[in-house]
PDB file of N, CA and C in Angstrom:
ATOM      1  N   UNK A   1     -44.208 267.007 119.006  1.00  0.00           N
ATOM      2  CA  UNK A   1     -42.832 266.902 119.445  1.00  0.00           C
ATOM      3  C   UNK A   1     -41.899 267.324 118.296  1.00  0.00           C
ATOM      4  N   UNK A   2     -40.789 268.118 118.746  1.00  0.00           N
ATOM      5  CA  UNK A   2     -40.282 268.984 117.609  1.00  0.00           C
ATOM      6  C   UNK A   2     -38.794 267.691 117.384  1.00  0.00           C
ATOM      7  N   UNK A   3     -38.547 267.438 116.087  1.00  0.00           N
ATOM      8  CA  UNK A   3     -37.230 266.543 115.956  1.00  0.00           C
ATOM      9  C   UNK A   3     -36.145 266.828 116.207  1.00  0.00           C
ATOM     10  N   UNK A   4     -35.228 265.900 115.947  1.00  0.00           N
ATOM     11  CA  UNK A   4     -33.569 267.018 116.271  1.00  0.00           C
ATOM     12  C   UNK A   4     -33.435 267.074 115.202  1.00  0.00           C
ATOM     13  N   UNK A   5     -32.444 267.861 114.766  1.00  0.00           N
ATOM     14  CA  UNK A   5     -31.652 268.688 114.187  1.00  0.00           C
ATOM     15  C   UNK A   5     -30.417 268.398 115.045  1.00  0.00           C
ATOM     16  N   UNK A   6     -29.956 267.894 113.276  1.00  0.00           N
ATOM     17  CA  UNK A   6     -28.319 268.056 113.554  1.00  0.00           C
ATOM     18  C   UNK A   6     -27.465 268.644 111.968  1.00  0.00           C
ATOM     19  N   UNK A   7     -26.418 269.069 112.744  1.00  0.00           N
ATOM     20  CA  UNK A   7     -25.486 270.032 111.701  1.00  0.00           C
ATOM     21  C   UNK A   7     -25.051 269.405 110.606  1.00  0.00           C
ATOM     22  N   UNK A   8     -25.244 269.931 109.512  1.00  0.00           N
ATOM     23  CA  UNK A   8     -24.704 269.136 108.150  1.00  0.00           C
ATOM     24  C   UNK A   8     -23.108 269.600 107.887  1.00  0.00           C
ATOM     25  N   UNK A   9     -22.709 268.262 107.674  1.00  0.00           N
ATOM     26  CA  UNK A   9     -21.082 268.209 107.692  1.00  0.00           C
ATOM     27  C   UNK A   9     -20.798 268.267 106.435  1.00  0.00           C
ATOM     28  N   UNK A  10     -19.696 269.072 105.970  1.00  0.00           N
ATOM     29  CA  UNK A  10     -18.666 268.913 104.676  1.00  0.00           C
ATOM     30  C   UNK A  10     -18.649 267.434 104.088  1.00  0.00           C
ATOM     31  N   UNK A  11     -19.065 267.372 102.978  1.00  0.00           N
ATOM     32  CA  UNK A  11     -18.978 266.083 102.141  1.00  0.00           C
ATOM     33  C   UNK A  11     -18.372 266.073 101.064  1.00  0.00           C
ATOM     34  N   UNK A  12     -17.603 264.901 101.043  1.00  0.00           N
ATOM     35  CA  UNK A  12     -16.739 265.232  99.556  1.00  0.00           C
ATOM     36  C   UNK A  12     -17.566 265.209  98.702  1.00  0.00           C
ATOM     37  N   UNK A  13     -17.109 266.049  97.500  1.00  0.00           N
ATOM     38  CA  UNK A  13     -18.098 265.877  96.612  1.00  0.00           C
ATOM     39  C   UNK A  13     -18.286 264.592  95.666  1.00  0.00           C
ATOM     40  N   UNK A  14     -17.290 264.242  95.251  1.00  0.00           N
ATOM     41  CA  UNK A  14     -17.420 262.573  94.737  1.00  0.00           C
ATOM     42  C   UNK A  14     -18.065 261.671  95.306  1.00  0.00           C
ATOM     43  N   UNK A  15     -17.783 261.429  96.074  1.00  0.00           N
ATOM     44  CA  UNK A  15     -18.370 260.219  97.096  1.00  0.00           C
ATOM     45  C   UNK A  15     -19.383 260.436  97.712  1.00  0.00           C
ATOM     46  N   UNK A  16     -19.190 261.313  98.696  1.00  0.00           N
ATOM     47  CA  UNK A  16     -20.385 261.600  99.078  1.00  0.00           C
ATOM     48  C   UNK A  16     -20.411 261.412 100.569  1.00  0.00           C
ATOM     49  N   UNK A  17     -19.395 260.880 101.078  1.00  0.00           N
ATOM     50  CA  UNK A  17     -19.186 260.575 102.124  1.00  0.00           C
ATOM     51  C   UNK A  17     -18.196 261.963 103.230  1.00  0.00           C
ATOM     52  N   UNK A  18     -18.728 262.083 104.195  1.00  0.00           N
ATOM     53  CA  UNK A  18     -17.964 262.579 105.380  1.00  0.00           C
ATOM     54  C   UNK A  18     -16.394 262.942 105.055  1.00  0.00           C
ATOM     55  N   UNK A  19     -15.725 264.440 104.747  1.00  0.00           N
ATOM     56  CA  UNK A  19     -14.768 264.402 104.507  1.00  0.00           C
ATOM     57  C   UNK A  19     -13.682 264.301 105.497  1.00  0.00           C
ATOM     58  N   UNK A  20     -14.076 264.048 106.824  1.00  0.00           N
ATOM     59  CA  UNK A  20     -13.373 264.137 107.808  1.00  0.00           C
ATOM     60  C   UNK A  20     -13.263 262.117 107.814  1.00  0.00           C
ATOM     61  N   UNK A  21     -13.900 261.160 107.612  1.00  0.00           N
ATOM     62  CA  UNK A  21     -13.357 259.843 107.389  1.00  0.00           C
ATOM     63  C   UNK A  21     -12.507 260.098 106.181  1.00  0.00           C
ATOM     64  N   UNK A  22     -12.302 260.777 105.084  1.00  0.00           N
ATOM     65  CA  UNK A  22     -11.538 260.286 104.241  1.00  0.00           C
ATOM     66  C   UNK A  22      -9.638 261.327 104.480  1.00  0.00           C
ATOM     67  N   UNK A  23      -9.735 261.925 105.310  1.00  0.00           N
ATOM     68  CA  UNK A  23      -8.614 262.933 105.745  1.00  0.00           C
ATOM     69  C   UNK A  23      -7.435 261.700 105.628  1.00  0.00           C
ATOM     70  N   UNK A  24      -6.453 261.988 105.262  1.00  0.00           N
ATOM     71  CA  UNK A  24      -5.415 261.033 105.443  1.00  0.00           C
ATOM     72  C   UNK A  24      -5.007 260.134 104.679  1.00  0.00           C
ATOM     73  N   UNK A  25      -6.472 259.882 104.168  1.00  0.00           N
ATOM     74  CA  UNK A  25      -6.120 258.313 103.043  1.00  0.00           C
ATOM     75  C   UNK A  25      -5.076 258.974 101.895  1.00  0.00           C
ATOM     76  N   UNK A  26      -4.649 257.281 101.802  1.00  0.00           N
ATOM     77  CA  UNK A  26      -3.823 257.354  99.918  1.00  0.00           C
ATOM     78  C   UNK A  26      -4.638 257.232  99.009  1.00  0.00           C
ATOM     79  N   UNK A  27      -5.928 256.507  99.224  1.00  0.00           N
ATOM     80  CA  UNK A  27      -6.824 256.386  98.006  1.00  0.00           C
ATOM     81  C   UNK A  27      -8.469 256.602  98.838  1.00  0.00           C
ATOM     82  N   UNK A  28      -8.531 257.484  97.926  1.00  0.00           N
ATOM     83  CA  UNK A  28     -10.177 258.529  99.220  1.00  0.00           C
ATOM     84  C   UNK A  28     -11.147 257.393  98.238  1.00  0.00           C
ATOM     85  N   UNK A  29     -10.750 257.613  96.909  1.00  0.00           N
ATOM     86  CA  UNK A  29     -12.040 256.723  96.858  1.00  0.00           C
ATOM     87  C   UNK A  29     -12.220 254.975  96.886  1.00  0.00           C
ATOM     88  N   UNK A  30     -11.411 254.644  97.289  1.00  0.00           N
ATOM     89  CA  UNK A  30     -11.302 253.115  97.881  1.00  0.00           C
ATOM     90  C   UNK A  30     -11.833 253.315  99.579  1.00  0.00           C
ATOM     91  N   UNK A  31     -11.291 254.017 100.273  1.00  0.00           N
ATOM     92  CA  UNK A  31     -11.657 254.169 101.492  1.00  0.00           C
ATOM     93  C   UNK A  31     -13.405 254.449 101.520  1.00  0.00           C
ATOM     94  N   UNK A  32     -13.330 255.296 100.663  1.00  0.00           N
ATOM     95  CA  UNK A  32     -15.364 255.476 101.198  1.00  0.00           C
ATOM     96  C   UNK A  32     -15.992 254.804 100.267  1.00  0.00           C
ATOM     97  N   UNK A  33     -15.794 253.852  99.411  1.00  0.00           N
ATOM     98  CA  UNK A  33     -16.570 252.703  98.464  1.00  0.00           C
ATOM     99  C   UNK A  33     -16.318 251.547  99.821  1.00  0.00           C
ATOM    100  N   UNK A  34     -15.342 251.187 100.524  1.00  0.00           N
ATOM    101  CA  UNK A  34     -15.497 250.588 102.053  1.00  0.00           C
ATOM    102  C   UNK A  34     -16.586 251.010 102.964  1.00  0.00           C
ATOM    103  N   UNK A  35     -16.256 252.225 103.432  1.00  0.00           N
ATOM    104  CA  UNK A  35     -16.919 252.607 104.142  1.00  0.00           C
ATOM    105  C   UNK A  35     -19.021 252.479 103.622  1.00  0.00           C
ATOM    106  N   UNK A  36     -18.791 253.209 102.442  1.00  0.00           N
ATOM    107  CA  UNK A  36     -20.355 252.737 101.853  1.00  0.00           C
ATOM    108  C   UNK A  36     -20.268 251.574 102.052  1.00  0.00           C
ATOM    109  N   UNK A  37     -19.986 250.341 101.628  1.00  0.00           N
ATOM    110  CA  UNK A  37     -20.005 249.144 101.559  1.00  0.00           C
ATOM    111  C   UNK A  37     -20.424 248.311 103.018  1.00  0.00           C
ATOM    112  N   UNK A  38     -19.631 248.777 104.074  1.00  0.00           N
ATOM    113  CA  UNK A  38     -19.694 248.776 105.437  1.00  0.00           C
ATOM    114  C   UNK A  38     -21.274 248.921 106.080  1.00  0.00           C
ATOM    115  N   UNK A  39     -21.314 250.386 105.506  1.00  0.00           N
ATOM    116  CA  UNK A  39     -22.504 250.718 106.157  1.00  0.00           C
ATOM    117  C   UNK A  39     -23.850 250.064 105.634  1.00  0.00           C
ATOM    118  N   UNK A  40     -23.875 250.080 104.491  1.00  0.00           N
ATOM    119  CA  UNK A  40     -24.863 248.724 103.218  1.00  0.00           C
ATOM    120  C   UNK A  40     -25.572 247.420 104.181  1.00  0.00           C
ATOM    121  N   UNK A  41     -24.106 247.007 104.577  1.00  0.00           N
ATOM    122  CA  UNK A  41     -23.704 245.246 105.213  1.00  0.00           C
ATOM    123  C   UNK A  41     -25.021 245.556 106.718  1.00  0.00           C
ATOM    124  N   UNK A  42     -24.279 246.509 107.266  1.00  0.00           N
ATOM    125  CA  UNK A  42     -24.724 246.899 108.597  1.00  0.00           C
ATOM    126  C   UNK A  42     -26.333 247.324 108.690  1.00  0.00           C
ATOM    127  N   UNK A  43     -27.102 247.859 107.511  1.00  0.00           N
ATOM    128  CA  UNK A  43     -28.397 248.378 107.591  1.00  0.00           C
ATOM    129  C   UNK A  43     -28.642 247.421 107.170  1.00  0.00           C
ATOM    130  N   UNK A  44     -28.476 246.240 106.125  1.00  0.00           N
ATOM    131  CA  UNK A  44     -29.082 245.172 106.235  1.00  0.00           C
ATOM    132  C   UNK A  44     -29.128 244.257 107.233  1.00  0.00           C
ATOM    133  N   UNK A  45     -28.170 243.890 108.156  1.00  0.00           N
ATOM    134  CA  UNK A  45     -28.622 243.331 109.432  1.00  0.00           C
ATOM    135  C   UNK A  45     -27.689 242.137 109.371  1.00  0.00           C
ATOM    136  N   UNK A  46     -26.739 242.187 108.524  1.00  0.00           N
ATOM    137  CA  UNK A  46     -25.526 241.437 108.164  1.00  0.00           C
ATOM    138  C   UNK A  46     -24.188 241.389 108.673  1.00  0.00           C
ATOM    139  N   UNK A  47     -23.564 239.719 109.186  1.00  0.00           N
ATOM    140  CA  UNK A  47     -21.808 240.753 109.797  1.00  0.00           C
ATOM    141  C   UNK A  47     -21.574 241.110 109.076  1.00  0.00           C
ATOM    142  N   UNK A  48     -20.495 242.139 110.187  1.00  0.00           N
ATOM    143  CA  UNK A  48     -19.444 242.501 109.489  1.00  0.00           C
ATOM    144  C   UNK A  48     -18.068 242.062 110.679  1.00  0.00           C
ATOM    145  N   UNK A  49     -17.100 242.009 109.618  1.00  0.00           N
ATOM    146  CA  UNK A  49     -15.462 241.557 110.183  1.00  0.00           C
ATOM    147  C   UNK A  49     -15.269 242.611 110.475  1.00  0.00           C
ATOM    148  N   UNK A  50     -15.018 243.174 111.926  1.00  0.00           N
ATOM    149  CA  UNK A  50     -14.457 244.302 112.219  1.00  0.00           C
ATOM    150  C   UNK A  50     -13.202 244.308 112.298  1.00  0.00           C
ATOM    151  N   UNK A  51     -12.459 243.274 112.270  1.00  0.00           N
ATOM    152  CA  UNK A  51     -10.959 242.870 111.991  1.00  0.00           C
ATOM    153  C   UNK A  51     -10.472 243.218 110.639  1.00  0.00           C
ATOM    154  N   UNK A  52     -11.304 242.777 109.739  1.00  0.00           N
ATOM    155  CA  UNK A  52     -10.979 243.126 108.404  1.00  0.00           C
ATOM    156  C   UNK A  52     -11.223 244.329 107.767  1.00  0.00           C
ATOM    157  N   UNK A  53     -12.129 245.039 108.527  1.00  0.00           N
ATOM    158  CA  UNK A  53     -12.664 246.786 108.252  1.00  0.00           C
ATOM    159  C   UNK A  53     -11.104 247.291 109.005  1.00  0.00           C
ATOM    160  N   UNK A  54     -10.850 247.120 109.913  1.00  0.00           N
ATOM    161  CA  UNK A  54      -9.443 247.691 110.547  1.00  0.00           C
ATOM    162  C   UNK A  54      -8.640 247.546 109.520  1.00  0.00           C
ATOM    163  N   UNK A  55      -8.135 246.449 109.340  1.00  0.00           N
ATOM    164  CA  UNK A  55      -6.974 245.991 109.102  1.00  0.00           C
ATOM    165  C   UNK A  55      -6.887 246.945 107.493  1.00  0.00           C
ATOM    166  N   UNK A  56      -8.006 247.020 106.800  1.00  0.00           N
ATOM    167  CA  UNK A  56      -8.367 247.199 105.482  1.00  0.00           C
ATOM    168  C   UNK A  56      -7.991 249.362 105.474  1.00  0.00           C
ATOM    169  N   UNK A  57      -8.745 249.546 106.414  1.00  0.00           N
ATOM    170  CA  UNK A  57      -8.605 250.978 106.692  1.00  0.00           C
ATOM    171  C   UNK A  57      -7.148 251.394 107.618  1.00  0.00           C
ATOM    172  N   UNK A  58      -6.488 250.483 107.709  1.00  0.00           N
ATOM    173  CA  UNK A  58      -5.090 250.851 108.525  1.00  0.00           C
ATOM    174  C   UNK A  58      -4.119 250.903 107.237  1.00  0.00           C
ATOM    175  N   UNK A  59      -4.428 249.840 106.484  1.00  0.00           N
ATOM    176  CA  UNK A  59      -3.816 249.783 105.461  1.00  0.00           C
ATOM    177  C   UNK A  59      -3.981 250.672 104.043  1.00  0.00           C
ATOM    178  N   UNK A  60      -4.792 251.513 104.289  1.00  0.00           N
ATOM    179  CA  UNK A  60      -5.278 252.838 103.182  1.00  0.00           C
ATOM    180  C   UNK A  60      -4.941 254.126 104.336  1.00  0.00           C
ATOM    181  N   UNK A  61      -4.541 253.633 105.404  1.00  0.00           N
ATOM    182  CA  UNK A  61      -4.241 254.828 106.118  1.00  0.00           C
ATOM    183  C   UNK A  61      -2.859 255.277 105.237  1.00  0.00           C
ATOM    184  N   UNK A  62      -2.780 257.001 105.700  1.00  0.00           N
ATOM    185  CA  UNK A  62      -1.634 257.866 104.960  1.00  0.00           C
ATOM    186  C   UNK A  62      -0.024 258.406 105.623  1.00  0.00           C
ATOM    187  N   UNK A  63      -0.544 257.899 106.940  1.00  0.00           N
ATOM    188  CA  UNK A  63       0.200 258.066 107.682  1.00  0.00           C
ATOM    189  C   UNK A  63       1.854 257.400 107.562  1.00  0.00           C
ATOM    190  N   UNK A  64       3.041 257.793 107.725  1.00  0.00           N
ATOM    191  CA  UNK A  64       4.386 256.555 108.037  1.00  0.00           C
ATOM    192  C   UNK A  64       4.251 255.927 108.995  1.00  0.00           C
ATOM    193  N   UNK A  65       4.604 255.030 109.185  1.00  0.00           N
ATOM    194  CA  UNK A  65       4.734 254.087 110.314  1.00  0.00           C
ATOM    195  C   UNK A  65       6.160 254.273 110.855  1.00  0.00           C
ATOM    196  N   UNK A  66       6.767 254.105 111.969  1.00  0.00           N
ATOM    197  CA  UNK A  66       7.789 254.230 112.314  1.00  0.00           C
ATOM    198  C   UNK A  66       8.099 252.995 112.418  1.00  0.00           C
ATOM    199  N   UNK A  67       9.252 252.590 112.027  1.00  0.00           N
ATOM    200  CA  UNK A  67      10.074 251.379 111.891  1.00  0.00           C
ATOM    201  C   UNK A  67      11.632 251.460 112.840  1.00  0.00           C
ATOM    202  N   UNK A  68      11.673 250.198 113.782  1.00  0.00           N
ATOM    203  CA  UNK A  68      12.591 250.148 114.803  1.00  0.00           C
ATOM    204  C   UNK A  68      14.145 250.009 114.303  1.00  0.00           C
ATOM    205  N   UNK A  69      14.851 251.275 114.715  1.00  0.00           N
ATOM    206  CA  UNK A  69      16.355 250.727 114.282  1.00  0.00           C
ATOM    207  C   UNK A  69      16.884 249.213 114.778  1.00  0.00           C
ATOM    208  N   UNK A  70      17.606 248.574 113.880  1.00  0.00           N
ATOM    209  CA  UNK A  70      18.016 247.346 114.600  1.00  0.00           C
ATOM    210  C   UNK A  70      19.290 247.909 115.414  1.00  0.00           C
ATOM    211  N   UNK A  71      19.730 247.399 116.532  1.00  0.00           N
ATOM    212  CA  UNK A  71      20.491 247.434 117.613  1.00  0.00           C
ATOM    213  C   UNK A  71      21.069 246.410 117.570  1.00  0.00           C
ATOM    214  N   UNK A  72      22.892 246.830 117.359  1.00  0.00           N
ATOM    215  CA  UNK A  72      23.808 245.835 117.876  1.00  0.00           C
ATOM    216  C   UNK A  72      23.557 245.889 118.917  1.00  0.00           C
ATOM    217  N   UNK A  73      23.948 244.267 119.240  1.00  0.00           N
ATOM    218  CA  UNK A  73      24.177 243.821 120.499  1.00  0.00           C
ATOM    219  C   UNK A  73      25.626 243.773 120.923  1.00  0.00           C
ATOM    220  N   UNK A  74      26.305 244.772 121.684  1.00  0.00           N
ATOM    221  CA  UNK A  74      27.232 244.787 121.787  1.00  0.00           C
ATOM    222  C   UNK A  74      28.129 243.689 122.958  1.00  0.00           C
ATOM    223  N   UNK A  75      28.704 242.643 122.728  1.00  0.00           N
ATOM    224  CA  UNK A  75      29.345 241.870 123.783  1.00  0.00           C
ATOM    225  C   UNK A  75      30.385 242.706 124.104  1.00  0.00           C
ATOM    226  N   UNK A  76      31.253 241.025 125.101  1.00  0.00           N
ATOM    227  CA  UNK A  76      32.612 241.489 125.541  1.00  0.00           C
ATOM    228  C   UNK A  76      33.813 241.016 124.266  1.00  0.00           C
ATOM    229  N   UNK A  77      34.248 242.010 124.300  1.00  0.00           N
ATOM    230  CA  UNK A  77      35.753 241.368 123.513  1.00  0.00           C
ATOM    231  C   UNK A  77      36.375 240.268 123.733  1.00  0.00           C
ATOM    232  N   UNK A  78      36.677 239.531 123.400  1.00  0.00           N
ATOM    233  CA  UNK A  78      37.377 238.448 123.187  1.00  0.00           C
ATOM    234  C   UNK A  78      38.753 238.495 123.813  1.00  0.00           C
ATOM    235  N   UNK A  79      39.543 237.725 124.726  1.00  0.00           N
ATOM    236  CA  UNK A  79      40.656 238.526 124.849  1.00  0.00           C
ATOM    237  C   UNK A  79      41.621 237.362 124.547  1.00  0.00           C
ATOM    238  N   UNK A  80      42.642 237.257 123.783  1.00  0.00           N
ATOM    239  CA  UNK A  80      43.760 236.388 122.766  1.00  0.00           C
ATOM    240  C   UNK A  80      44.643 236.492 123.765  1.00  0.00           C
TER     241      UNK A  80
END
């Protein structure tokens, strides 16, 4: 039985990791010392906080966030 074959992807060269997970970040090599770290937890057979992998990788995300203008609330005039 013949194996698969699959396509070898662009890797950063530092890390070593998938350069398409590190696209975006502010700090590439904090993001894939996570990500290694992640994957470590997971082949040993260990949780992991997927709340805290989010929250951790949202927060090394590179992206702006859009922030809501505040809005007067405009009443009625007062009338003297």
């Amino acid at each position: 039985m013949v194996r698969r074959r699959f396509r070898k992807v662009p890797k950063d060269k530092k890390t070593g990791v998938a350069k398409k997970y590190l696209s975006g970040a502010k700090n590439k090599a904090a993001k894939a010392a996570e990500i290694k770290r992640t994957a470590a937890a997971y082949k040993r057979g260990e949780y992991i906080d997927i709340e805290a992998v989010q929250k951790s990788r949202v927060a090394q995300d590179g992206s702006k966030k859009k922030t809501k203008k505040k809005t007067v609330k405009r009443g009625r005039k007062k009338s003297s």
